[in-house]
C-alpha atoms as a PDB file:
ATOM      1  CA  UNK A   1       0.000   0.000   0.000  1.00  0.00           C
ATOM      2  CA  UNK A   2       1.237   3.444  -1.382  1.00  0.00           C
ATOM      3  CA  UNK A   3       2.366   5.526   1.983  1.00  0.00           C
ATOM      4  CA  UNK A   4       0.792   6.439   4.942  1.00  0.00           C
ATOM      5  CA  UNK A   5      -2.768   5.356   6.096  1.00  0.00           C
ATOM      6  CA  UNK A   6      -5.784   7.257   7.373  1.00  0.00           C
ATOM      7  CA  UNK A   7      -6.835   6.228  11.307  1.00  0.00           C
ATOM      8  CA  UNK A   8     -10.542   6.206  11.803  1.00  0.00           C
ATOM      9  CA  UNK A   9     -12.600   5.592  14.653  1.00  0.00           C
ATOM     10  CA  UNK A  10     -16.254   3.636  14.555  1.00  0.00           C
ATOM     11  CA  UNK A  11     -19.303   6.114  15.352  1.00  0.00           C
ATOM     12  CA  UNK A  12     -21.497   3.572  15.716  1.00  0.00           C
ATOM     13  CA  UNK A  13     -22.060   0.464  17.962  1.00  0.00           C
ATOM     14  CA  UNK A  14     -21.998  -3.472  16.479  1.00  0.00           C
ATOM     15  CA  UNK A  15     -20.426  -2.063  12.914  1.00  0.00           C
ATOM     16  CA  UNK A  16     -20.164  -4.678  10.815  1.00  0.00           C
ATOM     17  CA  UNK A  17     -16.885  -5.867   9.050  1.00  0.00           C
ATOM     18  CA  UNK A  18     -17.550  -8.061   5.659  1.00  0.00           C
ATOM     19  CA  UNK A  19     -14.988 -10.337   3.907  1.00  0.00           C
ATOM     20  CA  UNK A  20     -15.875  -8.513   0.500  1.00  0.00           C
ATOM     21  CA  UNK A  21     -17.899  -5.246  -0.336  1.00  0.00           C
ATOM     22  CA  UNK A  22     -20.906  -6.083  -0.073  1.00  0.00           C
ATOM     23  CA  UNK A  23     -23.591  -6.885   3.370  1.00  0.00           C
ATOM     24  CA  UNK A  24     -24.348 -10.474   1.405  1.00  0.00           C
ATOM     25  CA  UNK A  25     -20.711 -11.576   2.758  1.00  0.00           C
ATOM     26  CA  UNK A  26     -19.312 -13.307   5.444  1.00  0.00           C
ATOM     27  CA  UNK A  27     -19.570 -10.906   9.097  1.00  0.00           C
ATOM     28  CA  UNK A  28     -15.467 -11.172   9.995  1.00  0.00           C
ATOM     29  CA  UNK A  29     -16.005  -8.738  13.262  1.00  0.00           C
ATOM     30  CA  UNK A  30     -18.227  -6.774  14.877  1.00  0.00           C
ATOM     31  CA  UNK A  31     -16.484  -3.817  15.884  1.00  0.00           C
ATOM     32  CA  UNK A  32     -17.845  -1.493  19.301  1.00  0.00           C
ATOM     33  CA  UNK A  33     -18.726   2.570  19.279  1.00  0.00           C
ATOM     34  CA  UNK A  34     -14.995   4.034  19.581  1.00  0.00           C
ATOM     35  CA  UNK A  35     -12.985   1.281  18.351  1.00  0.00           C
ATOM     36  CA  UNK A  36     -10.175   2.886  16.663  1.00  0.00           C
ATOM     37  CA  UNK A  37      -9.128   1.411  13.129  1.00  0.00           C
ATOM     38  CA  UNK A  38      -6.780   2.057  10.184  1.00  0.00           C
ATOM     39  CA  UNK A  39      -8.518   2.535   6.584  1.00  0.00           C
ATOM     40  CA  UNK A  40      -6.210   1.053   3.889  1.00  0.00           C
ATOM     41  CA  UNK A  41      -8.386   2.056   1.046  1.00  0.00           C
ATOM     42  CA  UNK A  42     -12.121   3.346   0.077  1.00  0.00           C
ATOM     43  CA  UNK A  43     -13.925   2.755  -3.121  1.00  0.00           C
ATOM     44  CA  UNK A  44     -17.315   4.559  -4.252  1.00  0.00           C
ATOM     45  CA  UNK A  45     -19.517   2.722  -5.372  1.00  0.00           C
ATOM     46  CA  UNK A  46     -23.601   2.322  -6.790  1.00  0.00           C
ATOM     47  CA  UNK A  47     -24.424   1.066  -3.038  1.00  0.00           C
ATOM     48  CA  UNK A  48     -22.279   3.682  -0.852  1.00  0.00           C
ATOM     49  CA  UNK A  49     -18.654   4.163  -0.152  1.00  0.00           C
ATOM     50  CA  UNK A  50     -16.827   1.113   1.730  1.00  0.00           C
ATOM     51  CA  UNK A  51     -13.585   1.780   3.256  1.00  0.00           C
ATOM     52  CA  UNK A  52     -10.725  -1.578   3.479  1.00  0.00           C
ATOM     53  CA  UNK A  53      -9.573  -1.140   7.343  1.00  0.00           C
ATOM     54  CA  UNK A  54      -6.964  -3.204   9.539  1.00  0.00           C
ATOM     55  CA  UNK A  55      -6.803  -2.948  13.245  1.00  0.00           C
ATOM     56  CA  UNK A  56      -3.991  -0.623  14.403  1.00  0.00           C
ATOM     57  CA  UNK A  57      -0.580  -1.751  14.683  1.00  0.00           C
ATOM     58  CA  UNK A  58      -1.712  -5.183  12.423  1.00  0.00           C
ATOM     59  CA  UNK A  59      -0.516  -5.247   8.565  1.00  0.00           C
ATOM     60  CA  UNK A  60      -2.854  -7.499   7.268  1.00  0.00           C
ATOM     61  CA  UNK A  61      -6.585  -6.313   6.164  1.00  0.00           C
ATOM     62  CA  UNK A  62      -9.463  -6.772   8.429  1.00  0.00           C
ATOM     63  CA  UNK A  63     -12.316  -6.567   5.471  1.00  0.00           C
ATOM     64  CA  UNK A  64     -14.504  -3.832   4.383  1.00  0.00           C
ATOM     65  CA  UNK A  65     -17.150  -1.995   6.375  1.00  0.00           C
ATOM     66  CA  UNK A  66     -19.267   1.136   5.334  1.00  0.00           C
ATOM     67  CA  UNK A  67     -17.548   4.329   5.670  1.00  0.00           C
ATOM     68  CA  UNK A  68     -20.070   6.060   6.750  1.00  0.00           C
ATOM     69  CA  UNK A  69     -19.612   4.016  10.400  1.00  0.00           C
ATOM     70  CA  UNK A  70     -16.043   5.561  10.807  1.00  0.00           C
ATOM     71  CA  UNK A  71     -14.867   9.206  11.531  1.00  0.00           C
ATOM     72  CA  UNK A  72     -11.888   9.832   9.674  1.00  0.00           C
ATOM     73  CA  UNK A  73      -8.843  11.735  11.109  1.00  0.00           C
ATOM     74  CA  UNK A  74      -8.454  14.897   9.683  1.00  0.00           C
ATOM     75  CA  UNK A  75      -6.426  15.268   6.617  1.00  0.00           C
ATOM     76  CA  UNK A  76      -5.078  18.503   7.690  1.00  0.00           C
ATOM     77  CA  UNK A  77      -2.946  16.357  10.587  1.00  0.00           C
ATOM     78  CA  UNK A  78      -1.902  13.728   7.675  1.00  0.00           C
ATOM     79  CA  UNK A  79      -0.514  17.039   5.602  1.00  0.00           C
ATOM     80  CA  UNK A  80       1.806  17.825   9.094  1.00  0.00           C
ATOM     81  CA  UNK A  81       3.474  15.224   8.622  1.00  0.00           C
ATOM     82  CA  UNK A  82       4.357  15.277   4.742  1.00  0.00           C
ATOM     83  CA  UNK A  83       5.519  19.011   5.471  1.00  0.00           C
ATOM     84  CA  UNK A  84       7.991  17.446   8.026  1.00  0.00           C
ATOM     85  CA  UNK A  85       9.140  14.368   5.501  1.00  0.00           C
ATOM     86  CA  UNK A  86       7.789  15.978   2.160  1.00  0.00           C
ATOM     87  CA  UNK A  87      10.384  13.164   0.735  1.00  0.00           C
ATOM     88  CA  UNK A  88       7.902  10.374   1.843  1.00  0.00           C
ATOM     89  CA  UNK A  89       4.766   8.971   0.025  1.00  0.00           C
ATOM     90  CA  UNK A  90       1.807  10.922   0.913  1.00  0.00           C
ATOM     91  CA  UNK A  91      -0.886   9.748   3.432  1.00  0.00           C
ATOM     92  CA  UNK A  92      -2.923   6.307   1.957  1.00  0.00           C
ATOM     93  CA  UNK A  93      -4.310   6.665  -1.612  1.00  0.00           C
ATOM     94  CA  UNK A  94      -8.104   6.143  -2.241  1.00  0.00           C
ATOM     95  CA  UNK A  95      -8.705   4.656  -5.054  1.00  0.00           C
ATOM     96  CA  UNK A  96     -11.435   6.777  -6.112  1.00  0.00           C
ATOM     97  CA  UNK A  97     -11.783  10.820  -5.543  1.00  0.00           C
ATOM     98  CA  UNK A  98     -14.984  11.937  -3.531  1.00  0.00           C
ATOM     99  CA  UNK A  99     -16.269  14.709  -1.430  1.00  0.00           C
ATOM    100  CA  UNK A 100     -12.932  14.744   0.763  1.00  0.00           C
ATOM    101  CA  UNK A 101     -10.726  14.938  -2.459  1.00  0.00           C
ATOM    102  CA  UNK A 102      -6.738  15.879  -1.529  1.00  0.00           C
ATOM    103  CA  UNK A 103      -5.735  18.210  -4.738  1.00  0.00           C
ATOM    104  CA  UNK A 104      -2.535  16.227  -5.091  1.00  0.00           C
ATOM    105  CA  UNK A 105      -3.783  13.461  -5.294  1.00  0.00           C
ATOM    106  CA  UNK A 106      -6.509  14.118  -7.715  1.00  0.00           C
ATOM    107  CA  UNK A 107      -4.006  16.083  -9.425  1.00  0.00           C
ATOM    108  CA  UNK A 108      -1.896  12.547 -10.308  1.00  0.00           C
ATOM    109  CA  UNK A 109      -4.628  10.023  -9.601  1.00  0.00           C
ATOM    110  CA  UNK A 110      -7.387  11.910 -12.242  1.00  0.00           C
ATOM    111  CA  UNK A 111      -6.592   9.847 -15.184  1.00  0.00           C
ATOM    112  CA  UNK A 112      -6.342   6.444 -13.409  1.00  0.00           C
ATOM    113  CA  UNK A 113      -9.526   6.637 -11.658  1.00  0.00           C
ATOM    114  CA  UNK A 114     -11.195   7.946 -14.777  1.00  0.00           C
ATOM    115  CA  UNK A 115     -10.094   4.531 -16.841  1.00  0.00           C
ATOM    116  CA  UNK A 116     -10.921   2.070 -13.651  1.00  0.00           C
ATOM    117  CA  UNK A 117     -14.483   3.584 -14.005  1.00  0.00           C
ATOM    118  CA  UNK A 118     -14.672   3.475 -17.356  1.00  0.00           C
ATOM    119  CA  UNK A 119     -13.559   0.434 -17.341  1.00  0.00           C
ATOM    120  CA  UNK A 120     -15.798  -0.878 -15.034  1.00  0.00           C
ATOM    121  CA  UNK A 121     -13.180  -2.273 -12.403  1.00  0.00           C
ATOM    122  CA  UNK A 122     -13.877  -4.857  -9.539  1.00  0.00           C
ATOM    123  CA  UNK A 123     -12.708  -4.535  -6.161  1.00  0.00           C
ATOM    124  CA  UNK A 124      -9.468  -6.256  -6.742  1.00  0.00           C
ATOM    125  CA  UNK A 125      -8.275  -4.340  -9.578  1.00  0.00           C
ATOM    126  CA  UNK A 126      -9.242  -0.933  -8.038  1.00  0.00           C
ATOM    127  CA  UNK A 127      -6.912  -2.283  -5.143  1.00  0.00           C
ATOM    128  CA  UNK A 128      -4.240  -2.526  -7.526  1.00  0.00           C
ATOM    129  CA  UNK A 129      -4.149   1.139  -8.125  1.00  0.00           C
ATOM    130  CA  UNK A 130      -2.435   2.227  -5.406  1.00  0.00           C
ATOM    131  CA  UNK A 131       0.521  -0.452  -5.540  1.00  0.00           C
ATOM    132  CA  UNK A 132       0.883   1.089  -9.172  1.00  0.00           C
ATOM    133  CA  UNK A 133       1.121   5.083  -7.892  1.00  0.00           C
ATOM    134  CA  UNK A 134       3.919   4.170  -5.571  1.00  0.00           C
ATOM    135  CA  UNK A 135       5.531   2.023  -8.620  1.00  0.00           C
ATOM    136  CA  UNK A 136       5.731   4.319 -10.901  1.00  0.00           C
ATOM    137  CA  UNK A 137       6.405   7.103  -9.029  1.00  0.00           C
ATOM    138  CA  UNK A 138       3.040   8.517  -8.404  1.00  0.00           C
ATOM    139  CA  UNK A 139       2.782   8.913  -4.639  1.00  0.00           C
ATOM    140  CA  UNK A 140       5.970  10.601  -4.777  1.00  0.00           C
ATOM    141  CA  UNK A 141       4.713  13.187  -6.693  1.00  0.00           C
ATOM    142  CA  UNK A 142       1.877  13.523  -4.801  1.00  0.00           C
ATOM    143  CA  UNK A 143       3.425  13.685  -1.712  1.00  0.00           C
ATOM    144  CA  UNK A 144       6.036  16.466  -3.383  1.00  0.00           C
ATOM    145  CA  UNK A 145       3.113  18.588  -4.373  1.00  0.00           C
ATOM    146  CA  UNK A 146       1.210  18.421  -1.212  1.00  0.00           C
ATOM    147  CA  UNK A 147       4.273  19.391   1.278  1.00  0.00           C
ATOM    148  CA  UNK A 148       4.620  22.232  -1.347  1.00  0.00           C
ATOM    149  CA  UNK A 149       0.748  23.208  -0.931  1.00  0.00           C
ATOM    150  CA  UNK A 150       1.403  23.153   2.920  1.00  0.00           C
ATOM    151  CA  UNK A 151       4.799  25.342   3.309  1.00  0.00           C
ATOM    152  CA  UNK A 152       3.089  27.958   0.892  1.00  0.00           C
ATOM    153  CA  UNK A 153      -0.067  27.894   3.251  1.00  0.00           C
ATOM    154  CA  UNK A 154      -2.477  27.115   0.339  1.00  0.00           C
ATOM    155  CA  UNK A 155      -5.327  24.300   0.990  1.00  0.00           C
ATOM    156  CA  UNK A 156      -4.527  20.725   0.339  1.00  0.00           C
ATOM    157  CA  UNK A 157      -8.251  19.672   0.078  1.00  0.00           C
ATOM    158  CA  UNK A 158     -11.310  20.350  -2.002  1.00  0.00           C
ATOM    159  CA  UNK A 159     -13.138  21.140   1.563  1.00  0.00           C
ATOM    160  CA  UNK A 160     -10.795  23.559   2.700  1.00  0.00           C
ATOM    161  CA  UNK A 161     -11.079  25.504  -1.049  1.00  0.00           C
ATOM    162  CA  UNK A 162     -14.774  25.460  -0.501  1.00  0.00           C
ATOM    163  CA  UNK A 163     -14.490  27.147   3.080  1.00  0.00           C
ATOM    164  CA  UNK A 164     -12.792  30.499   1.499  1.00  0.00           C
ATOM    165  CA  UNK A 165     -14.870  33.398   0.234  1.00  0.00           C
ATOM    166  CA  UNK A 166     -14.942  33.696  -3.626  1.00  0.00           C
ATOM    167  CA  UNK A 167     -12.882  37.015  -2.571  1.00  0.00           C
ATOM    168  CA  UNK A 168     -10.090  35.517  -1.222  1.00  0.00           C
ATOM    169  CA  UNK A 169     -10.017  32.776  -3.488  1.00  0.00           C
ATOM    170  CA  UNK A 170      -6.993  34.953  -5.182  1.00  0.00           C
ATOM    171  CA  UNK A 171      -4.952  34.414  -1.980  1.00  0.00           C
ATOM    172  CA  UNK A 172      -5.083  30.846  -3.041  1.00  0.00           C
ATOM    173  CA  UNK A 173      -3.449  31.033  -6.273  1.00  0.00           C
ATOM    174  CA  UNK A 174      -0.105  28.760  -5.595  1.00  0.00           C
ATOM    175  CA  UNK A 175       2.915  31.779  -5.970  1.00  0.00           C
ATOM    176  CA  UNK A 176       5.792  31.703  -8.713  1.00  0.00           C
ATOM    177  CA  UNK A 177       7.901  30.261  -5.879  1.00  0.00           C
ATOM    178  CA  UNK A 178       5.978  27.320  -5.718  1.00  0.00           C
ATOM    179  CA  UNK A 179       6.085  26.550  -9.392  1.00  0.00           C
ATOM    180  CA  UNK A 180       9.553  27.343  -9.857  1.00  0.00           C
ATOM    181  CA  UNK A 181      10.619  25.051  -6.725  1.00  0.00           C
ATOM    182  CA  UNK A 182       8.236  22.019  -8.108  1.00  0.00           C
ATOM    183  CA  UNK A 183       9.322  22.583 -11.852  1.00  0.00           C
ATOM    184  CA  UNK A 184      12.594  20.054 -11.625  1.00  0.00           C
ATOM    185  CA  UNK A 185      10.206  17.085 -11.094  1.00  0.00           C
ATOM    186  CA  UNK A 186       7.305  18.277 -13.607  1.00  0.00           C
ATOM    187  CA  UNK A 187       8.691  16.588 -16.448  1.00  0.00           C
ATOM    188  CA  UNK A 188       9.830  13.305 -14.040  1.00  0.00           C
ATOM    189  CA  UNK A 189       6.141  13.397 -12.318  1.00  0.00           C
ATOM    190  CA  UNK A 190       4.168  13.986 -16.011  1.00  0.00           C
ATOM    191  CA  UNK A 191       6.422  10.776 -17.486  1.00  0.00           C
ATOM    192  CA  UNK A 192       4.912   9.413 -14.127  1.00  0.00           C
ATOM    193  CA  UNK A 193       1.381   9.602 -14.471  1.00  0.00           C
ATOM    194  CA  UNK A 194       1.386   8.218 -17.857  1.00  0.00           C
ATOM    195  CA  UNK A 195       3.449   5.180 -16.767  1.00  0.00           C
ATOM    196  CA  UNK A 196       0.414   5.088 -14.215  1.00  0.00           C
ATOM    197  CA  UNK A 197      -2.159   5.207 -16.921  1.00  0.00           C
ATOM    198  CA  UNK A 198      -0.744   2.648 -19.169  1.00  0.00           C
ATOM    199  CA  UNK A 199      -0.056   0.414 -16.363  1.00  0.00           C
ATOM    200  CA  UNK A 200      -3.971   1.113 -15.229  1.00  0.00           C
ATOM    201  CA  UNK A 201      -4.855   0.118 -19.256  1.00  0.00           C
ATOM    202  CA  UNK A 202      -3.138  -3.230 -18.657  1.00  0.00           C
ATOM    203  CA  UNK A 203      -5.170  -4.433 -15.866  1.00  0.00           C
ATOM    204  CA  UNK A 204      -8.122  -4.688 -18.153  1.00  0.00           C
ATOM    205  CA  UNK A 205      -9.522  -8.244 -18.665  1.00  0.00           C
ATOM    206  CA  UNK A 206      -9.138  -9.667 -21.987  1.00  0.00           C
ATOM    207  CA  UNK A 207     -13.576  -8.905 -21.719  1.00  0.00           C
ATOM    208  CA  UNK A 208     -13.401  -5.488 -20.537  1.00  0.00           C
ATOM    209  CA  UNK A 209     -10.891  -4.943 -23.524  1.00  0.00           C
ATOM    210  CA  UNK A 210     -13.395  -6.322 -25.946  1.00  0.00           C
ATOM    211  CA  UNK A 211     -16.140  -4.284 -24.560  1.00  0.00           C
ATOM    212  CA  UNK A 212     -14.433  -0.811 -24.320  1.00  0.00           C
ATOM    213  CA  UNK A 213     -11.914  -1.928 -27.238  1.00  0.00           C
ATOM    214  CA  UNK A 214     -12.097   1.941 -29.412  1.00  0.00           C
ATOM    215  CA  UNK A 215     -11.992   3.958 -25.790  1.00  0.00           C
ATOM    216  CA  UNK A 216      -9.024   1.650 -24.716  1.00  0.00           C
ATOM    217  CA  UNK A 217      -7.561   2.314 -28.171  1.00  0.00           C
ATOM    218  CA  UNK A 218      -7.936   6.099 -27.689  1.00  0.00           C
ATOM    219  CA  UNK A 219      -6.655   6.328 -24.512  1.00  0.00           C
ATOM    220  CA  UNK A 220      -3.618   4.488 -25.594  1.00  0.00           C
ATOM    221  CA  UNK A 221      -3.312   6.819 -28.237  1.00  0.00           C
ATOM    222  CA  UNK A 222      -3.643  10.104 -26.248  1.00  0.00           C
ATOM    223  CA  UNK A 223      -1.292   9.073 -24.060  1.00  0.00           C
ATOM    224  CA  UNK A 224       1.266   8.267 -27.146  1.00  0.00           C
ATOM    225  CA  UNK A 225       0.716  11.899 -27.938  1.00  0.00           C
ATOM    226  CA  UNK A 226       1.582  12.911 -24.891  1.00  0.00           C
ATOM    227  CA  UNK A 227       4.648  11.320 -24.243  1.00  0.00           C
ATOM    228  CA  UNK A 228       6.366  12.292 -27.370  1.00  0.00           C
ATOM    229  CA  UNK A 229       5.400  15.784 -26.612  1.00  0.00           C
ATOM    230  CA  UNK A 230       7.222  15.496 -23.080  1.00  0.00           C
ATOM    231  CA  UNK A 231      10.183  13.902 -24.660  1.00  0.00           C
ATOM    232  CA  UNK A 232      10.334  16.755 -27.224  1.00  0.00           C
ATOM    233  CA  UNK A 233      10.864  19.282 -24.416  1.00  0.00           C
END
């Protein structure tokens, strides 16, 4: 799992903990009002979010339970941390974007969650997608960006943007300081998330190729473009 993960607590009593997503599983643990847990991943989907936890100090995953039975630790105290160790992978990928979006991460992560949907992932392969940011480089980048958002005092999540008046929105714009000190690793972090998106491409089942065969083909070819153009520079 790419970097750091998110604690959580459980708001509710006699939350339920499945062996897959979905309430028609097998019940692994029934976890008590304040029991404190460490989410590994969440995916969106048409019934709800459900977040992949693992009891604290344990590496292996517990199962999945609804997220809407934990309280997740801010991401502001996660973003402390990367501005202390900005050379670390940032704080647990999810492997879809949602209301609590971090801007680095849906920065990098845009593309690859756009071809899982598309491509109608399962569970499994939208697990994968995490193990591939910190592969190719991803999560470093993410983390890079996000330490950079924090020393220049600008908001790391979509939350925070919507909490500032449309007047001081301006205040928000990230300086020339910022993009001159993250310019080295723009080229190195674009190469990056194209690695990322091919890599994404390739976990497609020979049926999911068939099915979305021209989008697959034009996504392939996009991304052709935009590697020669990189290279070129």
């Amino acid at each position: 799992m790419a970097g750091r993960a998110g604690r959580a607590i459980v708001n509710k009593g006699s939350s339920l903990v499945y062996s897959e997503m979905s309430t028609e599983r097998k019940v692994v643990k029934t976890l008590k009002r304040g029991d404190a847990v460490v989410i590994d991943m969440s995916i969106s989907g048409a019934d709800g979010e459900w977040c992949r936890i693992r009891e604290e100090n344990q590496k292996i995953s517990l199962g999945w339970v609804r997220c809407k039975l934990l309280d997740r630790e801010q991401e502001t105290k996660l973003s402390g941390v990367i501005s202390q160790t900005p050379e670390v992978a940032a704080p647990a990928l999810r492997s879809t974007g949602g209301g609590d979006e971090r801007l680095a991460e849906s920065n990098y992560m845009r593309n690859a969650w756009n071809i899982a949907n598309l491509l109608e992932f399962n569970a499994d392969q939208w697990e994968r997608l995490p193990e591939l940011a910190e592969r190719t480089g991803v999560s470093r980048c993410i983390a890079e960006m996000e330490a950079a958002y924090v020393r220049y005092g600008l908001p790391t999540t979509k939350p925070e943007v919507d909490k500032v008046p449309m007047d001081d929105l301006k205040k928000f714009v990230p300086p020339a300081a910022m993009t001159r000190e993250l310019m080295p690793s723009r080229r190195r972090c674009d190469l990056s998330e194209l690695n990322l998106s091919e890599q994404v491409l390739d976990l497609a089942t020979p049926e999911q190729r068939e099915k979305y065969a021209v989008q697959v083909k034009a996504f392939r070819n996009i991304l052709a473009t935009k590697r020669a153009t990189i290279m070129r520079y």
